[in-house]
PDB file of N, CA and C in Angstrom:
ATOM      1  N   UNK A   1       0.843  -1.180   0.000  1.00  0.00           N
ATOM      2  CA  UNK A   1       0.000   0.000   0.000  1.00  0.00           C
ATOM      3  C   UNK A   1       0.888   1.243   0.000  1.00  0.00           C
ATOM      4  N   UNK A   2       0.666   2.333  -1.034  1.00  0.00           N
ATOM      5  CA  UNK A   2       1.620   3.455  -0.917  1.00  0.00           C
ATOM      6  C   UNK A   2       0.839   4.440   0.059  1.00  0.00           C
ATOM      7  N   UNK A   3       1.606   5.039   1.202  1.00  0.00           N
ATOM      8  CA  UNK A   3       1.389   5.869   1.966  1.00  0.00           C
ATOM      9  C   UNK A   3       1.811   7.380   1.719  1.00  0.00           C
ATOM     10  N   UNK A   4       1.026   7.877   1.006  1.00  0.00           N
ATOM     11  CA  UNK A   4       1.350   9.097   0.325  1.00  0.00           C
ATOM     12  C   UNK A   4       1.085  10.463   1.259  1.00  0.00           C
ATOM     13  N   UNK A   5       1.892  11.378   1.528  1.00  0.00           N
ATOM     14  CA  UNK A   5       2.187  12.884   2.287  1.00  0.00           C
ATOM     15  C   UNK A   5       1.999  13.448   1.785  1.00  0.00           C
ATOM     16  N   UNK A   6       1.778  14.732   2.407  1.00  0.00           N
ATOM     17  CA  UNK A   6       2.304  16.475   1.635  1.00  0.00           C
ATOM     18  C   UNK A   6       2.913  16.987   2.672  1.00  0.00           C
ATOM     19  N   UNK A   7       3.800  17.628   2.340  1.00  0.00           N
ATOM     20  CA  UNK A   7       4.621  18.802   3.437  1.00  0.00           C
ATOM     21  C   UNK A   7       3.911  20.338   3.004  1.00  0.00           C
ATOM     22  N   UNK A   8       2.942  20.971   4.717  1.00  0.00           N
ATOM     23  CA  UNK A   8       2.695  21.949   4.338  1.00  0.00           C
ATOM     24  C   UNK A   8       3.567  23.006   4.268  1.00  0.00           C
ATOM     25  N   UNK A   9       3.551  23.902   3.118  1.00  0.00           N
ATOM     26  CA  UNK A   9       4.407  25.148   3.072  1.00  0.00           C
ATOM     27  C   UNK A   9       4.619  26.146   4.293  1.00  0.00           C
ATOM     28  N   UNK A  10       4.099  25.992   5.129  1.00  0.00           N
ATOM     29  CA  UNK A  10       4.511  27.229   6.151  1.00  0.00           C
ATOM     30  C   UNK A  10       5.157  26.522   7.373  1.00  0.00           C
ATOM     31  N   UNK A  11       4.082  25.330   7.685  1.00  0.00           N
ATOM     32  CA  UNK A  11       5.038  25.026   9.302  1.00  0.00           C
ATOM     33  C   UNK A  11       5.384  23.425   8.727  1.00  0.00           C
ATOM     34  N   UNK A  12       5.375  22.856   7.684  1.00  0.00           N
ATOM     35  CA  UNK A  12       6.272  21.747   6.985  1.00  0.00           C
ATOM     36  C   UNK A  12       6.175  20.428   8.005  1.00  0.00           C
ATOM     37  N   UNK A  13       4.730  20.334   8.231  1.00  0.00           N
ATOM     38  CA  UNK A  13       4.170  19.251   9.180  1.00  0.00           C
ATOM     39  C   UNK A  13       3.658  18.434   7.911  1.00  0.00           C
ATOM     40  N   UNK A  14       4.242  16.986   8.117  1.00  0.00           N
ATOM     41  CA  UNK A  14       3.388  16.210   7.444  1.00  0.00           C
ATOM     42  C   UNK A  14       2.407  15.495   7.427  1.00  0.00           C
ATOM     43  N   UNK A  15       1.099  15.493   6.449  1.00  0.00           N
ATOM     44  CA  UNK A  15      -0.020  15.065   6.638  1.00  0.00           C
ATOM     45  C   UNK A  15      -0.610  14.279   5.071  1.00  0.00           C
ATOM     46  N   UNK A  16      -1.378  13.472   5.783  1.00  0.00           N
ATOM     47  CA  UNK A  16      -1.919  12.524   4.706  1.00  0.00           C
ATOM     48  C   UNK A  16      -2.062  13.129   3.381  1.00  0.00           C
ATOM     49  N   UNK A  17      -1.959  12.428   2.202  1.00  0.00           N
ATOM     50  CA  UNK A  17      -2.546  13.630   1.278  1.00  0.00           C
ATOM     51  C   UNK A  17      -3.789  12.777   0.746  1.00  0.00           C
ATOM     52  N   UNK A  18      -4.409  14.749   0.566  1.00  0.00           N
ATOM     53  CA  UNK A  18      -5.803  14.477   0.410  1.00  0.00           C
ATOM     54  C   UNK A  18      -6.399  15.423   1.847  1.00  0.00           C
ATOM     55  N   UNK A  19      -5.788  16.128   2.780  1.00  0.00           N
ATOM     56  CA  UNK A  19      -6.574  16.938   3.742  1.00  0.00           C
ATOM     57  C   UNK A  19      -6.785  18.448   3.338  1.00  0.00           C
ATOM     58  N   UNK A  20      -7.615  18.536   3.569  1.00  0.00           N
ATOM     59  CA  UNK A  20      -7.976  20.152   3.484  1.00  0.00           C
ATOM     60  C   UNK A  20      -7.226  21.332   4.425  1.00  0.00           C
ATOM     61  N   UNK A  21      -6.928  21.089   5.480  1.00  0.00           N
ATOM     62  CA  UNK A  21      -6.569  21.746   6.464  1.00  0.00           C
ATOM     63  C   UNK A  21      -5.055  20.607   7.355  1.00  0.00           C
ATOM     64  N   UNK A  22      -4.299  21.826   6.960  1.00  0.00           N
ATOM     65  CA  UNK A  22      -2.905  21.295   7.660  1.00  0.00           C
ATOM     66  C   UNK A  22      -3.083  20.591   8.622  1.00  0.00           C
ATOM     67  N   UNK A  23      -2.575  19.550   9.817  1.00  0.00           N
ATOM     68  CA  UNK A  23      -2.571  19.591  11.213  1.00  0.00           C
ATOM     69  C   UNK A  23      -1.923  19.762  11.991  1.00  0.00           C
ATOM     70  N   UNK A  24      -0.990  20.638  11.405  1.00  0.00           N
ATOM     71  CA  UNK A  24       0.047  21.305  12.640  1.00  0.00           C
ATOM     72  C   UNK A  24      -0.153  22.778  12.192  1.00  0.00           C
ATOM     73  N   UNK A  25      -0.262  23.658  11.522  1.00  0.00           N
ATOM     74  CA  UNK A  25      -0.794  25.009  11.938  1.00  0.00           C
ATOM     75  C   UNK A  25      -1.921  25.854  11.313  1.00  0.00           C
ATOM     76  N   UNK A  26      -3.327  24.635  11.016  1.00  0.00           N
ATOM     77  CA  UNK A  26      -4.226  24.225  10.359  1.00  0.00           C
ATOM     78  C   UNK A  26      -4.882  25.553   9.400  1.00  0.00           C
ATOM     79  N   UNK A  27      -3.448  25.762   8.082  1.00  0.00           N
ATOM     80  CA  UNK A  27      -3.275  26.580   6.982  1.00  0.00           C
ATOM     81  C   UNK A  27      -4.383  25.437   6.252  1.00  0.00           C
ATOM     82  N   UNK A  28      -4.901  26.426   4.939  1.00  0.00           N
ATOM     83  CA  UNK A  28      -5.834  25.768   4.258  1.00  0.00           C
ATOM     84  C   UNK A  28      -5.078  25.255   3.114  1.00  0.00           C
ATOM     85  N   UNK A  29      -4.953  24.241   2.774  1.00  0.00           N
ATOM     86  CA  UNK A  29      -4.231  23.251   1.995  1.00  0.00           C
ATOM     87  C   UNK A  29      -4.759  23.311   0.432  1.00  0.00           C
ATOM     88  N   UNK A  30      -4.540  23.807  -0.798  1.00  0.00           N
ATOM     89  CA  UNK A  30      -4.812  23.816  -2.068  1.00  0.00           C
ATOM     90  C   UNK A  30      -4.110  22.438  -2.876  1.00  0.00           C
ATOM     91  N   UNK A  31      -4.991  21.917  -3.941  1.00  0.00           N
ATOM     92  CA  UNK A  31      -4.145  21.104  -4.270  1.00  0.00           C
ATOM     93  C   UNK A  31      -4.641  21.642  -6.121  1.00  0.00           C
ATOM     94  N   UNK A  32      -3.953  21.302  -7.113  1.00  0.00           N
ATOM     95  CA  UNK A  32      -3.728  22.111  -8.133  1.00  0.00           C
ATOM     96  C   UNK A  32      -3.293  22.646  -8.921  1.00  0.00           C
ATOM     97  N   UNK A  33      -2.993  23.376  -9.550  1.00  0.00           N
ATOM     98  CA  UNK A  33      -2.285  24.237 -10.781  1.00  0.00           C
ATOM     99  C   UNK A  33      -1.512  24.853  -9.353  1.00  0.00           C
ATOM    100  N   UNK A  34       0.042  24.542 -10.383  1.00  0.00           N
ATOM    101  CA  UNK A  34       1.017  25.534  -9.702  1.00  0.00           C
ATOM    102  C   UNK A  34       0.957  27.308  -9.852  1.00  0.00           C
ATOM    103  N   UNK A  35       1.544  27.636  -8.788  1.00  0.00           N
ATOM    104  CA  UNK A  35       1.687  29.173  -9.229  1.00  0.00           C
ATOM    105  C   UNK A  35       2.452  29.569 -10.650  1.00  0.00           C
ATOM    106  N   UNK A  36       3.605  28.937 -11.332  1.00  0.00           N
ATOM    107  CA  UNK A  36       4.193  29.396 -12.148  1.00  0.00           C
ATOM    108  C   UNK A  36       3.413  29.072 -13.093  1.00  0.00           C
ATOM    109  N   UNK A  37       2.427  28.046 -13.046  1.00  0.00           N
ATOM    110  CA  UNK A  37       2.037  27.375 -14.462  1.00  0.00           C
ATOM    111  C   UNK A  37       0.413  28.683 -14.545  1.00  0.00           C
ATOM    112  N   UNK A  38      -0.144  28.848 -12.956  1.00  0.00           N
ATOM    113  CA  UNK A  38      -0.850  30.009 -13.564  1.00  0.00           C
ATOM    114  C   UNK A  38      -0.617  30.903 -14.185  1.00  0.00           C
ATOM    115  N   UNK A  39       0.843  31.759 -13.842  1.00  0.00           N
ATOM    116  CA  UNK A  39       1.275  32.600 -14.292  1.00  0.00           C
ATOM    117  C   UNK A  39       1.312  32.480 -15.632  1.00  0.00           C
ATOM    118  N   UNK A  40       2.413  31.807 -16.120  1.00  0.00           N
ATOM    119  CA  UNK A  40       2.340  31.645 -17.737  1.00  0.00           C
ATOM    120  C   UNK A  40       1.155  31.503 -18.270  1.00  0.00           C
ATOM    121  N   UNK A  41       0.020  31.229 -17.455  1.00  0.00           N
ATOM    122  CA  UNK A  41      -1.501  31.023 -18.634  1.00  0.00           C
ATOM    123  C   UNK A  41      -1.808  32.362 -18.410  1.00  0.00           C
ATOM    124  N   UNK A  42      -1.457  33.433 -17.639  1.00  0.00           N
ATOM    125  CA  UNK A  42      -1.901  34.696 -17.552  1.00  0.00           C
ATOM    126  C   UNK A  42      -1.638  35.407 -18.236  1.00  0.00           C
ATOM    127  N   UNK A  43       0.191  35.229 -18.772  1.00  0.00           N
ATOM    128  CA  UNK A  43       0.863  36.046 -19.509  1.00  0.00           C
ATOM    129  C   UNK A  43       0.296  35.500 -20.428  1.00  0.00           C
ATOM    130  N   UNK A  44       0.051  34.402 -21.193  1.00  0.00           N
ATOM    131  CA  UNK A  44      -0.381  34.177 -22.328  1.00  0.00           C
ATOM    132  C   UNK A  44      -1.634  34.966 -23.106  1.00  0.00           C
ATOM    133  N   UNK A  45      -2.919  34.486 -22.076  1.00  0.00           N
ATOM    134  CA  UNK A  45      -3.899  35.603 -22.033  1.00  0.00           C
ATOM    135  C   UNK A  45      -3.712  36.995 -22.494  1.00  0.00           C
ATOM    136  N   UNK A  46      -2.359  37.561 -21.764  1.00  0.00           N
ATOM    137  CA  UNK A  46      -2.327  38.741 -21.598  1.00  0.00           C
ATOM    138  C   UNK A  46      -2.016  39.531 -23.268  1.00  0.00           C
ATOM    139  N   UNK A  47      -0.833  38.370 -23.276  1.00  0.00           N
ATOM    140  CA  UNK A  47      -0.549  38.883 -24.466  1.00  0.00           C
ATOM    141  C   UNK A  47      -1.159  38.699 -25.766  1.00  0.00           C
ATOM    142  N   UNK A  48      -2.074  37.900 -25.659  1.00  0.00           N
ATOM    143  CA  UNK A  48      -2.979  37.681 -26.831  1.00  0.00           C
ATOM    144  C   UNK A  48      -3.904  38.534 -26.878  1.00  0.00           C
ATOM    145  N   UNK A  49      -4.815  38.817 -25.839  1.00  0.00           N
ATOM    146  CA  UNK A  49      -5.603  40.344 -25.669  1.00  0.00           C
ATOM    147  C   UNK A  49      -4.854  41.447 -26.467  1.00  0.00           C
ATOM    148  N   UNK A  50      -3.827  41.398 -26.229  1.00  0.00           N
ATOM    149  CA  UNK A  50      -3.390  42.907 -26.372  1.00  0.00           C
ATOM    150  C   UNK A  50      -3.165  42.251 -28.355  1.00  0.00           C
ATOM    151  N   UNK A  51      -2.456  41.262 -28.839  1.00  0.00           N
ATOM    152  CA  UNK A  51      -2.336  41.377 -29.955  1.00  0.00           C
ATOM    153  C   UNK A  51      -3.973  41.609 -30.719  1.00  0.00           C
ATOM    154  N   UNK A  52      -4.673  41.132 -29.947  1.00  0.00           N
ATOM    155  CA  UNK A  52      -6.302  41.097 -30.768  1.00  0.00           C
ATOM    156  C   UNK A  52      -6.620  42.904 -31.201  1.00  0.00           C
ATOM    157  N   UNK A  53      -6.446  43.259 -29.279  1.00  0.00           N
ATOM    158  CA  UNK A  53      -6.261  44.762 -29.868  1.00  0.00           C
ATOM    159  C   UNK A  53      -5.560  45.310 -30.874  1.00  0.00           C
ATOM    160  N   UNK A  54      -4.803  44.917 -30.976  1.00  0.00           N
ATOM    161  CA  UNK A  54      -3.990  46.055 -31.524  1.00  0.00           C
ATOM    162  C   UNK A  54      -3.900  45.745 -33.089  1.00  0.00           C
ATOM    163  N   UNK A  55      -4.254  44.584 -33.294  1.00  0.00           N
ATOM    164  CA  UNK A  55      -4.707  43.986 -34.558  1.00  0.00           C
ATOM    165  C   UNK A  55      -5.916  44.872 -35.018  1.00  0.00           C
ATOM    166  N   UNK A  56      -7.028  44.570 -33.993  1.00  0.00           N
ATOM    167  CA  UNK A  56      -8.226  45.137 -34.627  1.00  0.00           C
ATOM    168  C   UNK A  56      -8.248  46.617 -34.764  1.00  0.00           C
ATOM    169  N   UNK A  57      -7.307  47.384 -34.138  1.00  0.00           N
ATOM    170  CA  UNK A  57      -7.557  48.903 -33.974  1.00  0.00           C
ATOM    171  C   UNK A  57      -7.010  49.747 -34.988  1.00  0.00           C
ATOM    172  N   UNK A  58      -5.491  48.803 -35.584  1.00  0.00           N
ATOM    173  CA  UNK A  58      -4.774  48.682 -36.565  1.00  0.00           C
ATOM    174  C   UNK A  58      -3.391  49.851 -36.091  1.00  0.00           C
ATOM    175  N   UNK A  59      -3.100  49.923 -34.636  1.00  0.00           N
ATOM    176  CA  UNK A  59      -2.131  50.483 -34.530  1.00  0.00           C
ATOM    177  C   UNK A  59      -1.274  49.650 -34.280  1.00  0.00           C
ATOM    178  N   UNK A  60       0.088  50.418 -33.995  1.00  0.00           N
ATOM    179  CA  UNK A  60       1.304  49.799 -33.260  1.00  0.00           C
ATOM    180  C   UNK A  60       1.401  49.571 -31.710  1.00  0.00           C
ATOM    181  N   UNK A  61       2.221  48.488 -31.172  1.00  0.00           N
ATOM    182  CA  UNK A  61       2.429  48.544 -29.935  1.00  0.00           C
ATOM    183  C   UNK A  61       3.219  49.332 -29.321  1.00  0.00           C
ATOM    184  N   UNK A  62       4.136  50.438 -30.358  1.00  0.00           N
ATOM    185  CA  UNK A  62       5.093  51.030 -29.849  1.00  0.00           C
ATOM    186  C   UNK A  62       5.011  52.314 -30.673  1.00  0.00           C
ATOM    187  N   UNK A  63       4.756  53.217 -29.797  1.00  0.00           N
ATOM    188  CA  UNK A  63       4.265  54.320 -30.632  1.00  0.00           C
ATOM    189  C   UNK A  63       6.127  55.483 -30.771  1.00  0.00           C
ATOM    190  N   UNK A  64       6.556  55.658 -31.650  1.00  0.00           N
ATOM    191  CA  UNK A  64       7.702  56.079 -32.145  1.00  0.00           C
ATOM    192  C   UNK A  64       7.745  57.393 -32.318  1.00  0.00           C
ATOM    193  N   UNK A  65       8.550  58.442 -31.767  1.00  0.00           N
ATOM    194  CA  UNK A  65       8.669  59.930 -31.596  1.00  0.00           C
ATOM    195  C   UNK A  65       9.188  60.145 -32.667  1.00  0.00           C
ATOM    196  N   UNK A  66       9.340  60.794 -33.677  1.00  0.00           N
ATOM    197  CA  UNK A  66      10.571  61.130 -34.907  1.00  0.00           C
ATOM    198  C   UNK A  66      10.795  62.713 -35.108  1.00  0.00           C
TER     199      UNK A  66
END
């Protein structure tokens, strides 16, 4: 039988996995998409918004002094 953990991030008590709530400094436990991997789906988002704009408006992203 595999006896599977998580170490919580703040006070690094280990607990079954699969709990909602730590049991040593009973932080609320997420399980899920990493932070970096949200990030990159944000920037992605981000930057596709802005190409739609700027596609549809028909300007530049970089407006040039001369």
């Amino acid at each position: 039988m595999d006896n599977k953990t998580i170490s919580c991030p703040f006070c690094f008590t280990q607990s079954p996995h699969g709990v909602r709530i730590c049991k040593g400094c009973h932080a609320k436990v997420a399980y899920g998409e990493s932070p970096v991997t949200v990030a990159f789906l944000f920037q992605f988002v981000a930057l596709a918004l802005a190409w739609l704009v700027f596609s549809l408006t028909g300007s530049t992203p970089v407006s040039v002094i001369t």
